[in-house]
Protein backbone atom coordinates (compact mmCIF):
# COMPACT_ATOMS: atom_id res chain seq x y z
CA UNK A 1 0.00 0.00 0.00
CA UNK A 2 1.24 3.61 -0.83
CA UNK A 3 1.88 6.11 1.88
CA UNK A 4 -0.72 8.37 1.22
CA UNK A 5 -0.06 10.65 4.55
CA UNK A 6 1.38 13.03 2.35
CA UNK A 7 -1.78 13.10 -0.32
CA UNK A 8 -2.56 16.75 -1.44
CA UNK A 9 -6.76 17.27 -1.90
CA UNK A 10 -5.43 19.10 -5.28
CA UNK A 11 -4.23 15.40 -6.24
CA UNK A 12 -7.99 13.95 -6.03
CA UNK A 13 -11.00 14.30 -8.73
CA UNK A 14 -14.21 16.22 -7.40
CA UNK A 15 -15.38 13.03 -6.61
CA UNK A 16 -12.55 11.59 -4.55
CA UNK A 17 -12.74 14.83 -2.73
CA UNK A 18 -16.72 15.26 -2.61
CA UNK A 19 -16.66 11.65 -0.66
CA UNK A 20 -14.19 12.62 1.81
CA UNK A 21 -17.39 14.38 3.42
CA UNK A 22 -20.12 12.06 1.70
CA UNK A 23 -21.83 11.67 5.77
CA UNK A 24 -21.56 15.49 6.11
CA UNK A 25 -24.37 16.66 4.28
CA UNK A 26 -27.06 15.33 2.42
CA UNK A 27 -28.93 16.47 -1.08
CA UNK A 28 -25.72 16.62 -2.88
CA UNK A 29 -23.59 14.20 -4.87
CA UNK A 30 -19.81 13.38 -4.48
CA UNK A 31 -19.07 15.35 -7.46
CA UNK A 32 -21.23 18.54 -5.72
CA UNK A 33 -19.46 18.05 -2.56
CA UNK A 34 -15.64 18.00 -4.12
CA UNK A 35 -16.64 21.17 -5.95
CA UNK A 36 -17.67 23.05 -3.36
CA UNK A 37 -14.36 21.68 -1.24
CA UNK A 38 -12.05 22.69 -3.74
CA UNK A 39 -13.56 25.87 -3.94
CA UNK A 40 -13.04 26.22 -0.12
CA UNK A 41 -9.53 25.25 -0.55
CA UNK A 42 -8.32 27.72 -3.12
CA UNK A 43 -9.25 30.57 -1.28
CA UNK A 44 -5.82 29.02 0.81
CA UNK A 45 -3.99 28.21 -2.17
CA UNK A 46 -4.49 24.14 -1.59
CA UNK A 47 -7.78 23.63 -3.69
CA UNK A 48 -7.23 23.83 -7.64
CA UNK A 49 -6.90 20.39 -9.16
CA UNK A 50 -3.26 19.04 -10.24
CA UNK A 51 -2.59 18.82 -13.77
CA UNK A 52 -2.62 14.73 -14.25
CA UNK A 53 -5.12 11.74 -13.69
CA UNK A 54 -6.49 11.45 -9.64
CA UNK A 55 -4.14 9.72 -7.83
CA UNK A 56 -6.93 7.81 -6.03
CA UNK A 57 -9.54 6.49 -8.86
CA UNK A 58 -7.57 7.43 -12.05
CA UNK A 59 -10.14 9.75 -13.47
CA UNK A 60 -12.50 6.65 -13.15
CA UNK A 61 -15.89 8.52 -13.01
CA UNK A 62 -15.08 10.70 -16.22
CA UNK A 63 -15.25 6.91 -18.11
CA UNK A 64 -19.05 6.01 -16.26
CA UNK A 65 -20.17 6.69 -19.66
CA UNK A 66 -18.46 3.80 -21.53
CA UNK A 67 -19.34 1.63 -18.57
CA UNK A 68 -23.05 2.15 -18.89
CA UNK A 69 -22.91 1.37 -22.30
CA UNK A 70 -20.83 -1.47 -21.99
CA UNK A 71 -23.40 -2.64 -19.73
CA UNK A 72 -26.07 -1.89 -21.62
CA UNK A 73 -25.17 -3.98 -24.20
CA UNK A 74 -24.77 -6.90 -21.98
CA UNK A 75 -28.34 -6.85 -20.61
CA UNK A 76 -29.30 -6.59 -23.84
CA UNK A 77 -31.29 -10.05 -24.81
CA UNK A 78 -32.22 -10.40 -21.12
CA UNK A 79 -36.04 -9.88 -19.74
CA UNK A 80 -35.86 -7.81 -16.26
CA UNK A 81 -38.21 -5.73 -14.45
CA UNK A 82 -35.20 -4.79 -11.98
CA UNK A 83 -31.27 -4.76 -11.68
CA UNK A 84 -28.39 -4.01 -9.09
CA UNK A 85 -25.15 -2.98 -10.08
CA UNK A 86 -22.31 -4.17 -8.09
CA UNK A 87 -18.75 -3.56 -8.51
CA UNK A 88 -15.14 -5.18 -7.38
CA UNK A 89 -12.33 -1.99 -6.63
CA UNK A 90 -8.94 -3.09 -6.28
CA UNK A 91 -8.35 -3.59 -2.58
CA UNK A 92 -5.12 -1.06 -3.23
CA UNK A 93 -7.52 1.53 -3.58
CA UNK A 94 -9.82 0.93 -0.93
CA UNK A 95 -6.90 0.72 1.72
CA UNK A 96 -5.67 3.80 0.41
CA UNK A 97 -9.14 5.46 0.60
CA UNK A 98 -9.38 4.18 3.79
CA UNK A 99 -6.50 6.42 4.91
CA UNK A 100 -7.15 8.95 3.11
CA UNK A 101 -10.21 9.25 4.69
CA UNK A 102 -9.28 8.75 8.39
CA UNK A 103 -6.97 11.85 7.55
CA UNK A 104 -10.33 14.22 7.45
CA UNK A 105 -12.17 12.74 10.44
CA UNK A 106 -13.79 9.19 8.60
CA UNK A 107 -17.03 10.66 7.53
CA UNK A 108 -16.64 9.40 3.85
CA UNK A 109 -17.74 6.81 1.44
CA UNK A 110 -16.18 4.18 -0.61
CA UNK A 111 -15.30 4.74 -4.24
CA UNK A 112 -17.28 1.13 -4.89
CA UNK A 113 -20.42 2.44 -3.57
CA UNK A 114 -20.80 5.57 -5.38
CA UNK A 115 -19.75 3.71 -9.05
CA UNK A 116 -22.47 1.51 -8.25
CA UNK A 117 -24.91 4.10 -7.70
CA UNK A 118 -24.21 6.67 -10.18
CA UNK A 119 -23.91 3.29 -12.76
CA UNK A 120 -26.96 2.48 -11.71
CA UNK A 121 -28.73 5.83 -12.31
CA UNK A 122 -27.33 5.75 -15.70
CA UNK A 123 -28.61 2.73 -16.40
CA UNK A 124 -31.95 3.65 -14.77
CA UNK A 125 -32.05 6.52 -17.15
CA UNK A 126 -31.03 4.36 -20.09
CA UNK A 127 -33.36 1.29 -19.79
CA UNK A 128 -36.19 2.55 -17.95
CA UNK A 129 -35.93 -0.26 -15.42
CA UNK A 130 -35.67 0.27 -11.59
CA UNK A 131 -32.90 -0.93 -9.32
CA UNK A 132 -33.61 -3.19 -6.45
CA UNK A 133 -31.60 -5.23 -3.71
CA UNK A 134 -33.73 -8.22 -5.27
CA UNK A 135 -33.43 -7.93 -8.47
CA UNK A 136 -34.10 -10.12 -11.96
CA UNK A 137 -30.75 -9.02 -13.07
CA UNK A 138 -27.64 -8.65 -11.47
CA UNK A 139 -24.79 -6.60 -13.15
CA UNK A 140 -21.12 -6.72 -12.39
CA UNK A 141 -17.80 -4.69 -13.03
CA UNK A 142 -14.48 -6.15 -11.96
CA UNK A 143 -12.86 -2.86 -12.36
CA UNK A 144 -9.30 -4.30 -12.01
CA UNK A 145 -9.93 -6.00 -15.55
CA UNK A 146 -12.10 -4.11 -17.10
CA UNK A 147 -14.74 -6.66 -17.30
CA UNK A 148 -18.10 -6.87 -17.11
CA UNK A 149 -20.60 -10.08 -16.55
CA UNK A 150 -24.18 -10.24 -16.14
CA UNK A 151 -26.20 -12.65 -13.34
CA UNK A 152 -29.84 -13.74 -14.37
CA UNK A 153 -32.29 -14.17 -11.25
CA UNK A 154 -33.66 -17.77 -11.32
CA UNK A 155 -37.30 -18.21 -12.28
CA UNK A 156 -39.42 -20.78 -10.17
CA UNK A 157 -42.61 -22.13 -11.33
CA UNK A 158 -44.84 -24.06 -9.19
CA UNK A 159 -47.12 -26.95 -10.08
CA UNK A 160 -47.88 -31.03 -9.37
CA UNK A 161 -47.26 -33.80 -11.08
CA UNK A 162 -48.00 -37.15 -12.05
CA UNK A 163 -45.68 -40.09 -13.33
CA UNK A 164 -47.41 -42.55 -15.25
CA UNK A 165 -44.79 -44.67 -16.02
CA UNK A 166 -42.08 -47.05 -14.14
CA UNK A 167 -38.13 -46.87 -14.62
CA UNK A 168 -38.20 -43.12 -14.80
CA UNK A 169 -35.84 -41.41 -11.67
CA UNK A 170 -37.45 -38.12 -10.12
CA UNK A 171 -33.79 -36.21 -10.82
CA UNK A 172 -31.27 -36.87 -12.24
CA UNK A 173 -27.80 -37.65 -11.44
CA UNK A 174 -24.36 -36.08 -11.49
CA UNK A 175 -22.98 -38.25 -13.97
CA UNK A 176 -26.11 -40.03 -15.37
CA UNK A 177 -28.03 -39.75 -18.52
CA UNK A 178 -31.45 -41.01 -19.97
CA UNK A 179 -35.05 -39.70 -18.83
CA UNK A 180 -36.34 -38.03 -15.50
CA UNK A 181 -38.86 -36.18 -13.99
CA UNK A 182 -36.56 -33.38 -13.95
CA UNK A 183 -35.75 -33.22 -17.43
CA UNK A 184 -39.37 -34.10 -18.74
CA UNK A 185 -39.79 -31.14 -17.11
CA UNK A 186 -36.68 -28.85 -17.39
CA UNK A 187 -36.15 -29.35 -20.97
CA UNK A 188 -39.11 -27.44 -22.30
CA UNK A 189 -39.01 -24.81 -19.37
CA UNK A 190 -34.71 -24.26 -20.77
CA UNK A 191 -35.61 -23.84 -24.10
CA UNK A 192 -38.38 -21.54 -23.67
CA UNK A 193 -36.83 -19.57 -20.61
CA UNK A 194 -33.79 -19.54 -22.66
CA UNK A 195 -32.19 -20.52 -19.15
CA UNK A 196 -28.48 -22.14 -19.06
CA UNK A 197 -29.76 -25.32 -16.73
CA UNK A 198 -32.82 -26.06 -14.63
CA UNK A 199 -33.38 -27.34 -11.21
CA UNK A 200 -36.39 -29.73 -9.65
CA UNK A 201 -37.49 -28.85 -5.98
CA UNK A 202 -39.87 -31.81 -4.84
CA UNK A 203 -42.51 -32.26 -2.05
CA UNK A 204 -40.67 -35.47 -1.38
CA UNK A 205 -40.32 -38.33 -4.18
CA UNK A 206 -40.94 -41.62 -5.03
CA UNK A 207 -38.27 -44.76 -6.17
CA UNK A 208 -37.55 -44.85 -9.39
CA UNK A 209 -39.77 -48.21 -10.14
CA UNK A 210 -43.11 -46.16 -8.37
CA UNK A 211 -45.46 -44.66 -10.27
CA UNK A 212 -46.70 -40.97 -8.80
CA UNK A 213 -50.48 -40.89 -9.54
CA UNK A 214 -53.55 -39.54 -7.84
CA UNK A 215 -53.83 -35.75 -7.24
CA UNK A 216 -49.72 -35.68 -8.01
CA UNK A 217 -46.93 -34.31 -5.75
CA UNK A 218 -45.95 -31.16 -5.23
CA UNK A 219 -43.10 -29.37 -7.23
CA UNK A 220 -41.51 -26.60 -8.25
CA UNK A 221 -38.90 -26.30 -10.75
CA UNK A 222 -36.38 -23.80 -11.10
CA UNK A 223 -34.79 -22.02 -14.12
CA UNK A 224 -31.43 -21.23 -14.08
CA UNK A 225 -30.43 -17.85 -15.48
CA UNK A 226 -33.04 -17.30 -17.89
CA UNK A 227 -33.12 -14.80 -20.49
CA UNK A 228 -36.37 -14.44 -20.92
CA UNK A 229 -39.24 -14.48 -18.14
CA UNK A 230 -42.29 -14.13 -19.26
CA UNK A 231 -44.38 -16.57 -21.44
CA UNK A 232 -47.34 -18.70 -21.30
CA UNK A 233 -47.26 -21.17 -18.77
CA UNK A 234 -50.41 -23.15 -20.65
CA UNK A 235 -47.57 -23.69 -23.76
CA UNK A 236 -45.00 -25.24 -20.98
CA UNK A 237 -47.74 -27.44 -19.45
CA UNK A 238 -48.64 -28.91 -23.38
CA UNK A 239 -45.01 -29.40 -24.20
CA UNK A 240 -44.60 -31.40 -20.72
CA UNK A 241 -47.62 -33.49 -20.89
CA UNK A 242 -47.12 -34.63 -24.51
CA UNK A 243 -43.94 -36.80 -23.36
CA UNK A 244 -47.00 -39.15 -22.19
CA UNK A 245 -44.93 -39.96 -19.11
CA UNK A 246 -45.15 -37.02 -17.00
CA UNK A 247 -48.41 -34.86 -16.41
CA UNK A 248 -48.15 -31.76 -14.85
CA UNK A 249 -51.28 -28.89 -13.69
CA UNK A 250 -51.78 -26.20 -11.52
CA UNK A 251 -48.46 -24.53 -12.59
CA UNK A 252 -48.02 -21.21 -12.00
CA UNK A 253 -45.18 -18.72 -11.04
CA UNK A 254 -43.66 -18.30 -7.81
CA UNK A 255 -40.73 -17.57 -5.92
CA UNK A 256 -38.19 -19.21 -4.10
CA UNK A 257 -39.86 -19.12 -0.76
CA UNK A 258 -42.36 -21.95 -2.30
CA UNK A 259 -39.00 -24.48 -2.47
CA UNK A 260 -38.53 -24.16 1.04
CA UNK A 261 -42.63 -24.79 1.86
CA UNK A 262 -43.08 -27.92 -0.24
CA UNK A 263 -39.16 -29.13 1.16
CA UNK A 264 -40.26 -29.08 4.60
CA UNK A 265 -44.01 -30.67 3.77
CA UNK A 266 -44.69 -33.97 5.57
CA UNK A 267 -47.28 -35.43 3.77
CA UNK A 268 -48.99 -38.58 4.61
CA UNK A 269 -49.76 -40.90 1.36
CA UNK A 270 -52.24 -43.76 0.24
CA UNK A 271 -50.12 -46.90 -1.60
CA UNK A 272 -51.53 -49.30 -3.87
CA UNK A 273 -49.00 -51.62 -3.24
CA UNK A 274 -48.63 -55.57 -4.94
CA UNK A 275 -46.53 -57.97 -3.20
CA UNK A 276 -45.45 -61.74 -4.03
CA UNK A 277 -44.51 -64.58 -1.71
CA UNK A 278 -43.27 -67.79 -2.05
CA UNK A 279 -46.25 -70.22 -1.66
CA UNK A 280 -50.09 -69.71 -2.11
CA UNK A 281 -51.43 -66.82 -0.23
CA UNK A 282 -54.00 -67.51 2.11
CA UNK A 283 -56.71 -64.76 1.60
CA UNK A 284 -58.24 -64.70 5.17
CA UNK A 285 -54.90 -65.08 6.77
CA UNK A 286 -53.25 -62.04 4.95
CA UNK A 287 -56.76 -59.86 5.10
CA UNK A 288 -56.42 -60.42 9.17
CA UNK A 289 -52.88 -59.70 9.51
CA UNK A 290 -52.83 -56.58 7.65
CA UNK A 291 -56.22 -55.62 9.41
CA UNK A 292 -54.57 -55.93 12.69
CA UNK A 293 -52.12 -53.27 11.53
CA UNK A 294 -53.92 -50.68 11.36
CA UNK A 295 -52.75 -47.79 13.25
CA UNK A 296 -49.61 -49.72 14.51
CA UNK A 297 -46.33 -47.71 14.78
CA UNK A 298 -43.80 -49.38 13.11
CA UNK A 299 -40.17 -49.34 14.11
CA UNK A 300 -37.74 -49.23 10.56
CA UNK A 301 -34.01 -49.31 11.07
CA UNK A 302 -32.68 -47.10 8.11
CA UNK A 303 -33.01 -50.03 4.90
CA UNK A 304 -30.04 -51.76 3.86
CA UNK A 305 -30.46 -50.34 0.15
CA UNK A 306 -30.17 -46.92 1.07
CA UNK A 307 -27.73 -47.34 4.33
CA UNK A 308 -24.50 -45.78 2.41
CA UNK A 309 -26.86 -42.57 1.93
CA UNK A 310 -28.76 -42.16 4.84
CA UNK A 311 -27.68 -42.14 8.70
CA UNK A 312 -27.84 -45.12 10.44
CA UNK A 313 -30.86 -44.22 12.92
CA UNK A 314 -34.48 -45.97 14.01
CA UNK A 315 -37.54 -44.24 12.78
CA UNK A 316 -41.10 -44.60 14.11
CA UNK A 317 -43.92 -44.08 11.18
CA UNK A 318 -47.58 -45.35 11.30
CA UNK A 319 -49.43 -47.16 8.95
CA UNK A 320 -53.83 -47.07 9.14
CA UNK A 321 -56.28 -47.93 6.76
CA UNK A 322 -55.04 -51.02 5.33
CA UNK A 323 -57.12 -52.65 2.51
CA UNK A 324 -56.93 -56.40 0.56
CA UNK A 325 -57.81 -55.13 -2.91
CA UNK A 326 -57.13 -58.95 -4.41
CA UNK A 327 -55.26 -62.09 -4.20
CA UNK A 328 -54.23 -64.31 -6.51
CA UNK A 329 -51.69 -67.33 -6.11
CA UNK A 330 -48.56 -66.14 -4.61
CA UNK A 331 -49.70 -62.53 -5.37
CA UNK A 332 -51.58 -60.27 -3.41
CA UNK A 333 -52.18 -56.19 -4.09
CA UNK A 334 -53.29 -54.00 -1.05
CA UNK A 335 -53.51 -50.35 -0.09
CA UNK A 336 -52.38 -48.53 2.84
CA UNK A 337 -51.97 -45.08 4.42
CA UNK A 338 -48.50 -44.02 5.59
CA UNK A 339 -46.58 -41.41 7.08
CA UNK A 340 -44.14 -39.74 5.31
CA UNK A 341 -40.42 -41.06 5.64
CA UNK A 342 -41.77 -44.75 5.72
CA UNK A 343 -40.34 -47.02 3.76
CA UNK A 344 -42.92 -49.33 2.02
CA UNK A 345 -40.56 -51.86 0.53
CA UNK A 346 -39.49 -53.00 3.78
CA UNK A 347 -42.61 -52.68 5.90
CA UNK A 348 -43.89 -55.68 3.21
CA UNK A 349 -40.46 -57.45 3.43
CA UNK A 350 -38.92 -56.95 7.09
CA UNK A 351 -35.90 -55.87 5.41
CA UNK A 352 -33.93 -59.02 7.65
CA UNK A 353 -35.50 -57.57 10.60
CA UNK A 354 -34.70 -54.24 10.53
CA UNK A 355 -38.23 -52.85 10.11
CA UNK A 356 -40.76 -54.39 12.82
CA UNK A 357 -43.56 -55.67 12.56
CA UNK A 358 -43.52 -56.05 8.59
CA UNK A 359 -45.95 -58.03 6.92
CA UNK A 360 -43.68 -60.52 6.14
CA UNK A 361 -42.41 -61.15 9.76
CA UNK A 362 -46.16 -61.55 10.94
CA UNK A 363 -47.55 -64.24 8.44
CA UNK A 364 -44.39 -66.03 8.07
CA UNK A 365 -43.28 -65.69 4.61
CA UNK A 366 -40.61 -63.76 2.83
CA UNK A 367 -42.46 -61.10 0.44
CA UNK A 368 -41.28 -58.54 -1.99
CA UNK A 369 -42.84 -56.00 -3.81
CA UNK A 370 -43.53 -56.03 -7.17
CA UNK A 371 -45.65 -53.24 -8.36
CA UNK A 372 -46.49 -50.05 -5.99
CA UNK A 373 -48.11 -46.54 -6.78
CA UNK A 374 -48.64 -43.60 -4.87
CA UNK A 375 -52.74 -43.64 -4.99
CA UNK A 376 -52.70 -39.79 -3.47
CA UNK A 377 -50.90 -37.91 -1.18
CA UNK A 378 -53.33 -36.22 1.70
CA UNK A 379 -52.72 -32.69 1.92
C-alpha cells in the first residue's frame, strides 16, 4: 500500500474529494461536494486540481459513460423488471481510501459504492428499469480487468405432477443420462426460458420403479439464469404433458420461498401396493394380519439399500387404513396409508429384521414388492 499521509486534496478528482465528506451533508452528490471543497480550498492556495489523472480512482468517473454502455449492451437479450449494479475496486484503492479518509475525520464513502450508484442511475435513465436489492438481473464490473458479466435471477414455477410410467428417476444424477422427472420437465421450461440449466425442488419423491399418480406431488422447478421471463405457462404445461410420461397442472409462477414450503411438507400418502410370496397366499390369513395393523407404529431401522446414503438411525412411522384389494396365487395387491419417511418396501419385506412388525415377519413368509403406486398424497 502507498503512503498516502502526504496526499494533497489538489491530487484527487471532485469526486474523490466530494466523498471525503459524503456523511456530512445530504442532497448533494460526491461530485457537488468535491466542488464546493475545492472551492473552499483555493481561497488558501491548496484547492485547484493538479494537472494529471487522480491519484486515487484514475479519473475513473469521467469513463461512467463507456461503462453504462458497456453494460447496456450486456443486458441486452435479457427480460428484467429490476437490476443491481455491483462492482469489485482493487483492494489497493480501498486501503488507500481508507486512509485517506481517516486523515479528514472518517465521515466518507467508498469509491465502490458511489460507481455503483451513479452506474446504476445511468442505467436507470437508459433502460427505464428500476434498481432493487432483489433484483431479476444482477450486473457486475471487476474494475481491475475491465470486465463486465451479467447474473440472471432464477425463475421458479410451481405446479404437481404425475408419473405414469415405471423406470423413470425423479432427478437426475451427477454423472447419469437417460429420462427423469426433472428433465421431462426442465427441458421445455430451458428452451423456452432460454435458461443455461434447470433445477427440480420436490414435495418429497418416489423410487424410481413407483409410479406418482392420484392428485400428483408437489413441485416446483427452477430455471437457471433465464433470459427471458415471461411466457405462457399453458404452452409449458402442453409441451410437458405430450412426453406421455409425465403430467403436470396447476403450474403457476412463484418464488423461491415456495422451495422451502413444499421441502419441509410432511405429507402422509395412500399406496396401492402388490406384493409376491413364495407359496399360495391364504386370503383370510393375509386380510387379518394386515387388518390388525392398522394404526400400529412401526419401528424401521434405516433399509439396507439406502444405508451408504442415509444415517444409520431408528424411525417410528404409522401405517392405518389397510385394505386387501385382491389375491391371486402367490400374489396379493393391497392399499395402505403411511406417514411420510416410511419405507414401504421393507414394511412388506422386514428388510432381515430391521423394520418391525412387517408383513412378512407376521404371516411367516418372505415377500417382496412387485408393483407399488402412490394412490394420493393427503394434503
Amino acid at each position: 500500500m502507498e503512503d498516502v499521509s502526504g496526499w494533497n486534496p489538489r491530487n484527487l478528482c471532485d469526486h474523490c474529494l466530494g466523498r471525503i465528506f459524503a456523511r456530512v451533508s445530504t442532497g448533494l452528490t460526491n461530485q457537488q461536494r468535491g466542488q464546493i471543497a475545492r472551492a473552499v480550498l483555493s481561497s488558501f492556495s491548496e484547492g485547484g486540481r493538479a494537472d494529471g489523472k487522480c491519484i486515487l480512482c484514475r479519473d475513473l468517473f469521467d469513463d461512467m459513460e463507456r461503462y453504462a454502455e458497456a453494460c447496456f449492451q450486456r443486458m441486452n437479450g435479457y427480460q428484467f423488471s429490476t437490476f443491481l449494479v455491483g462492482s469489485t475496486v482493487h483492494s489497493n484503492i480501498l486501503e488507500n481510501e481508507k486512509v485517506l479518509q481517516e486523515r479528514y475525520g472518517d465521515r466518507g464513502e467508498s469509491l465502490k459504492k458511489e460507481f455503483d450508484r451513479e452506474l446504476g442511475k445511468i442505467l436507470s435513465s437508459m433502460t427505464g428499469k428500476e434498481f432493487s436489492n432483489d433484483p431479476d438481473l444482477y450486473i457486475h464490473v471487476d474494475l481491475r480487468y475491465d470486465s463486465i458479466s451479467i447474473k440472471a435471477r432464477s425463475i421458479y414455477i410451481y405446479g404437481t405432477y404425475r408419473k405414469l410410467v415405471r423406470g423413470i428417476p425423479q432427478t437426475r444424477w451427477i454423472h447419469g443420462s437417460g429420462e427423469t422427472v426433472e428433465s421431462i420437465i426442465g427441458e421445455p421450461l430451458k428452451v423456452i426460458s432460454d435458461s443455461i440449466d434447470y433445477r427440480l425442488h420436490g414435495a418429497g419423491r418416489e423410487d424410481v420403479d413407483v409410479r406418482m399418480l392420484g392428485n400428483g406431488r408437489e413441485f416446483v422447478i427452477e430455471g437457471v439464469e433465464p433470459k427471458v421471463r415471461n411466457f405462457d405457462l399453458s404452452t409449458l404445461r402442453r409441451e410437458i404433458n405430450e412426453s406421455g410420461k409425465v403430467f403436470v397442472t396447476n403450474l403457476s409462477f412463484t418464488g423461491k420461498d415456495t422451495v422451502e414450503r413444499i421441502k419441509k411438507e410432511r405429507y402422509s400418502k395412500i399406496y396401492d401396493i402388490t406384493a409376491e410370496g413364495s407359496v399360495r397366499i391364504d386370503s383370510e390369513k393375509i386380510r387379518s394380519i394386515l387388518s390388525a395393523m392398522d394404526k400400529k407404529v412401526i419401528y424401521q431401522r434405516t433399509p439396507l439399500r439406502v444405508s451408504r446414503t442415509r444415517s444409520d438411525l431408528v424411525r417410528e412411522r404409522m401405517v392405518s387404513s389397510p385394505e386387501i384389494l385382491w389375491v391371486r396365487g402367490q400374489r396379493f395387491r393391497f392399499r395402505i396409508t403411511a406417514e411420510a419417511g416410511l419405507y414401504l418396501k421393507e414394511f412388506v419385506s422386514g428388510d432381515n429384521g430391521r423394520t418391525e412388525p412387517s408383513v412378512s415377519s407376521l404371516y411367516g413368509d418372505r415377500f417382496h414388492v412387485i408393483r407399488m403406486d402412490v394412490a394420493r398424497i393427503l394434503r
